[in-house]
C-alpha atoms as a PDB file:
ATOM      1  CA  UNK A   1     107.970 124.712 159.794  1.00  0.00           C
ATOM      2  CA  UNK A   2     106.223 128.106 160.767  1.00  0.00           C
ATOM      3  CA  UNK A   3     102.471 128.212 159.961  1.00  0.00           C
ATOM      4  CA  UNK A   4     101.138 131.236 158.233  1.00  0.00           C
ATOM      5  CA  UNK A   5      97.521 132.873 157.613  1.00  0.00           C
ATOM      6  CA  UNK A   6      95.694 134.504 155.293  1.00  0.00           C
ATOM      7  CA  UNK A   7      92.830 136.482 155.955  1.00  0.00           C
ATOM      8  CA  UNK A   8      92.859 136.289 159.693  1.00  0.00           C
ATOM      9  CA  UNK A   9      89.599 136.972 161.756  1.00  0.00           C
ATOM     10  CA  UNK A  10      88.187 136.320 164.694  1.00  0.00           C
ATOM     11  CA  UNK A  11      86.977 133.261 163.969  1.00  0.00           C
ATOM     12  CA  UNK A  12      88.977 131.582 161.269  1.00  0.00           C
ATOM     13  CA  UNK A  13      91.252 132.457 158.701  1.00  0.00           C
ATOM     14  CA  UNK A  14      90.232 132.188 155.009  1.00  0.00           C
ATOM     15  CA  UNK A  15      93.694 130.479 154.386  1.00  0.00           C
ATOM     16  CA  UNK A  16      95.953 128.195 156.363  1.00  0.00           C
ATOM     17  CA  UNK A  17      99.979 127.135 154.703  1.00  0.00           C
ATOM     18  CA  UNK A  18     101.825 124.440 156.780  1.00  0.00           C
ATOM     19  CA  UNK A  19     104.539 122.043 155.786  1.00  0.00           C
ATOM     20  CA  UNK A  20     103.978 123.238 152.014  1.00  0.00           C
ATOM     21  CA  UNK A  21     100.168 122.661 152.185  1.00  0.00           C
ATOM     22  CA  UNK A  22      97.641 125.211 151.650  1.00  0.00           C
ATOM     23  CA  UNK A  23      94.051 124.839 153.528  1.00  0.00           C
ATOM     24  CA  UNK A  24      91.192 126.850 152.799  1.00  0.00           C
ATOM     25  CA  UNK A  25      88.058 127.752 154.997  1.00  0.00           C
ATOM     26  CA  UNK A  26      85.355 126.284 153.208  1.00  0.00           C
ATOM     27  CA  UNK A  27      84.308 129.067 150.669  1.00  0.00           C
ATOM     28  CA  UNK A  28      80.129 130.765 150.190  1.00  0.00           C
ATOM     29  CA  UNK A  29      79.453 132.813 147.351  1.00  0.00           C
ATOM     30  CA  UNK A  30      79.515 136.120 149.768  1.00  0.00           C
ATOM     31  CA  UNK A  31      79.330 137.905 146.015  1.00  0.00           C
ATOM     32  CA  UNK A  32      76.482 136.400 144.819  1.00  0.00           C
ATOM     33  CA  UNK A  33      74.023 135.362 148.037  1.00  0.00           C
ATOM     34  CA  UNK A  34      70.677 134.181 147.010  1.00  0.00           C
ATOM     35  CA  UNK A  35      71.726 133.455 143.295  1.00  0.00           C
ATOM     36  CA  UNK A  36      71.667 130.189 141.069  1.00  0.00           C
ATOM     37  CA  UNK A  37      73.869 127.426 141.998  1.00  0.00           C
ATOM     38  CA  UNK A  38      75.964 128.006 138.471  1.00  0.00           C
ATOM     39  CA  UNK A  39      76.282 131.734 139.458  1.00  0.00           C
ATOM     40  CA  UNK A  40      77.044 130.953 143.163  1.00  0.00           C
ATOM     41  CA  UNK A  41      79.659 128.112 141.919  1.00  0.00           C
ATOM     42  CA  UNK A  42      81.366 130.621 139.769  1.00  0.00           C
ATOM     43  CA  UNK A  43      81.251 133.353 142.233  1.00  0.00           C
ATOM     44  CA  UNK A  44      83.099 130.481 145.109  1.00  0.00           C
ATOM     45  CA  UNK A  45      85.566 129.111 142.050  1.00  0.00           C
ATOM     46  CA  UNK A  46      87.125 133.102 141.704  1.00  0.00           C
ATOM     47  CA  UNK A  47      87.484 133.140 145.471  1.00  0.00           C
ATOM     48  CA  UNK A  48      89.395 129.612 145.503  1.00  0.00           C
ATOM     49  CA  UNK A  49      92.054 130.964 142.874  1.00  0.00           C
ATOM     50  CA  UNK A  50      92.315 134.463 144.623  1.00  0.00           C
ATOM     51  CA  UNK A  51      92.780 132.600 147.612  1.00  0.00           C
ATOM     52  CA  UNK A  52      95.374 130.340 146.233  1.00  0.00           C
ATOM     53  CA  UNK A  53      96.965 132.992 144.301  1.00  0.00           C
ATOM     54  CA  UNK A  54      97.950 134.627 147.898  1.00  0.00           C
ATOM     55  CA  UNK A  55      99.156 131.605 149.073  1.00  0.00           C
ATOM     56  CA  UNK A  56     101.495 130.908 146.225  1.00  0.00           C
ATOM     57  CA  UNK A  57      99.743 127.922 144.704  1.00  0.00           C
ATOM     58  CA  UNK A  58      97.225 127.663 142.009  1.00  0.00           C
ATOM     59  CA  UNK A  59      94.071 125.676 140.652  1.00  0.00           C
ATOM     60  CA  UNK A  60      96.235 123.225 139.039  1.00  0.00           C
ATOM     61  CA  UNK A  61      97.766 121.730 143.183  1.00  0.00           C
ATOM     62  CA  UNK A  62      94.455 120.880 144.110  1.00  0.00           C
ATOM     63  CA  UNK A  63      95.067 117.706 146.194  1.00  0.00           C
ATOM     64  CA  UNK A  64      91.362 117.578 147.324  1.00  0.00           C
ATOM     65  CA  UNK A  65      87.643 119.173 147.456  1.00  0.00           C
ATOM     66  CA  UNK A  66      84.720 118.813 149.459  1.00  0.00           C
ATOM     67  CA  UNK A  67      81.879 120.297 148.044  1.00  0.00           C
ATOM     68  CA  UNK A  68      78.094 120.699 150.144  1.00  0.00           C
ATOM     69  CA  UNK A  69      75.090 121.335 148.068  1.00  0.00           C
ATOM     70  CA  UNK A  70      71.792 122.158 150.342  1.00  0.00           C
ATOM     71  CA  UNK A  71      69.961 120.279 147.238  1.00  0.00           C
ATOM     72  CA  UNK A  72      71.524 117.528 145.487  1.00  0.00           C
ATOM     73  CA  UNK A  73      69.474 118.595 142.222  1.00  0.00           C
ATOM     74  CA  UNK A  74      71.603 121.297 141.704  1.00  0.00           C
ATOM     75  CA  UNK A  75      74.902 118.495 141.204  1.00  0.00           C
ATOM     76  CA  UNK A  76      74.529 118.959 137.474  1.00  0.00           C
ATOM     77  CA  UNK A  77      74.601 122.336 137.463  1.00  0.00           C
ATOM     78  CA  UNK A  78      77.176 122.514 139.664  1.00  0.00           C
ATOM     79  CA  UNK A  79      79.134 120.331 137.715  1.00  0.00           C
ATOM     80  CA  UNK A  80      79.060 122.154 134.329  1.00  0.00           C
ATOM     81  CA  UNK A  81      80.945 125.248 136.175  1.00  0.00           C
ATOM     82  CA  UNK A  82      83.298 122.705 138.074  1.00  0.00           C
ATOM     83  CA  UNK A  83      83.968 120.931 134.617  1.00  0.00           C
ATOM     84  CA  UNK A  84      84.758 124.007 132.606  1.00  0.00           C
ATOM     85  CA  UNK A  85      87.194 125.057 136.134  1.00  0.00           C
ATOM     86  CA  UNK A  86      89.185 122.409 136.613  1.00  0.00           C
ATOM     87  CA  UNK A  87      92.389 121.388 134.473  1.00  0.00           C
ATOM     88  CA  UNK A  88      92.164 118.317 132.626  1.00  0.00           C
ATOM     89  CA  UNK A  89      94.344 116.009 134.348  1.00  0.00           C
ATOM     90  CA  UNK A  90      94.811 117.808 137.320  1.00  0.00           C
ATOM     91  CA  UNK A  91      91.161 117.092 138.621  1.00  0.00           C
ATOM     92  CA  UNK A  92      91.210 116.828 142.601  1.00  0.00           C
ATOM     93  CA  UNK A  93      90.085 113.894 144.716  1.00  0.00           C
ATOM     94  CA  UNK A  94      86.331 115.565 145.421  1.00  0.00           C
ATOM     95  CA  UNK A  95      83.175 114.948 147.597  1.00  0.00           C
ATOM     96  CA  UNK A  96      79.859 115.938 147.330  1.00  0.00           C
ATOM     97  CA  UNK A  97      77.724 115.911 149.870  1.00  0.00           C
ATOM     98  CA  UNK A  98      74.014 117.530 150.675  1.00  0.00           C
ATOM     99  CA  UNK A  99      73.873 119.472 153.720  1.00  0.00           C
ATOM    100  CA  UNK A 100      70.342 120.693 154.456  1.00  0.00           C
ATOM    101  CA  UNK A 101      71.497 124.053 155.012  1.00  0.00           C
ATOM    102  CA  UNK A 102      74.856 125.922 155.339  1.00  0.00           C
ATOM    103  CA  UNK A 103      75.992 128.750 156.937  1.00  0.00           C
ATOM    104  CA  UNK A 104      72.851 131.426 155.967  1.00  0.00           C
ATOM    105  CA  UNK A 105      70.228 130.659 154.011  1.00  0.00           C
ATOM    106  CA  UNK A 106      71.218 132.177 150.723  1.00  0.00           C
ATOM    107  CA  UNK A 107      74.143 130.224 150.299  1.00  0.00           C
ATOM    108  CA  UNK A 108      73.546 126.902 148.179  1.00  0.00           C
ATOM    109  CA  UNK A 109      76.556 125.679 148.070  1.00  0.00           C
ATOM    110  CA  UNK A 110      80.269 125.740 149.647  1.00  0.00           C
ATOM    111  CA  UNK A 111      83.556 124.341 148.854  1.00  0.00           C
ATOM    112  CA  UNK A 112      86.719 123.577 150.881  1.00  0.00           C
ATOM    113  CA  UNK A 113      89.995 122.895 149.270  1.00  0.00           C
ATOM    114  CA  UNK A 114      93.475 121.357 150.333  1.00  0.00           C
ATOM    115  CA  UNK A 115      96.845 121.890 147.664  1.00  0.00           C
ATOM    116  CA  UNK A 116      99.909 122.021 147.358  1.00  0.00           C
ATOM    117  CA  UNK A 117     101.940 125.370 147.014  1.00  0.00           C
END
């Protein structure tokens, strides 16, 4: 089985498809730095179905989620946009974890997904 990439760089790419599996990189709200959690969730959330989009799956093959919050206070919040997201019995197996800081300082949260295509 060949393995293809989307959104190559130097460093990672953005999207990984193997054996009918689709990885992502875990995702920052690059479109909304330095916002509110529910802004920055929504912002990540858009990139996740572009993302799958390209790589012929959608929202609804979400195997699994991993989800870092730099302050767990924010899981509430977070949750309202991740509720309103997800299908209703299609949710993910998910983990949410607090990471004292992520990649750059404005980011407050980041999400990495594994689905089906």
């Amino acid at each position: 089985m060949p393995v293809e990439r989307i959104q190559v760089g130097p460093r990672m790419s953005q999207a990984v498809m193997h054996n009918q599996t689709v990885y992502l990189a875990g995702q920052v709200a690059s479109g909304a730095p330095g916002a509110s959690v529910t802004e920055q969730t929504k912002d990540i959330l858009a990139r996740i179905e572009t993302l799958l989009a390209a790589a012929k799956s959608d929202k609804t093959k979400i195997i699994s989620a991993t989800i870092w919050l730099t302050d767990m206070s924010t899981f509430a919040e977070m949750n309202s946009v991740w509720d309103a997201w997800v299908v209703p019995g299609a949710t993910p197996a998910r983990a949410t974890v607090v990471s004292s800081q992520l990649a750059s300082p404005e980011y407050k949260i980041e999400i990495a997904i594994i689905a089906a295509q």
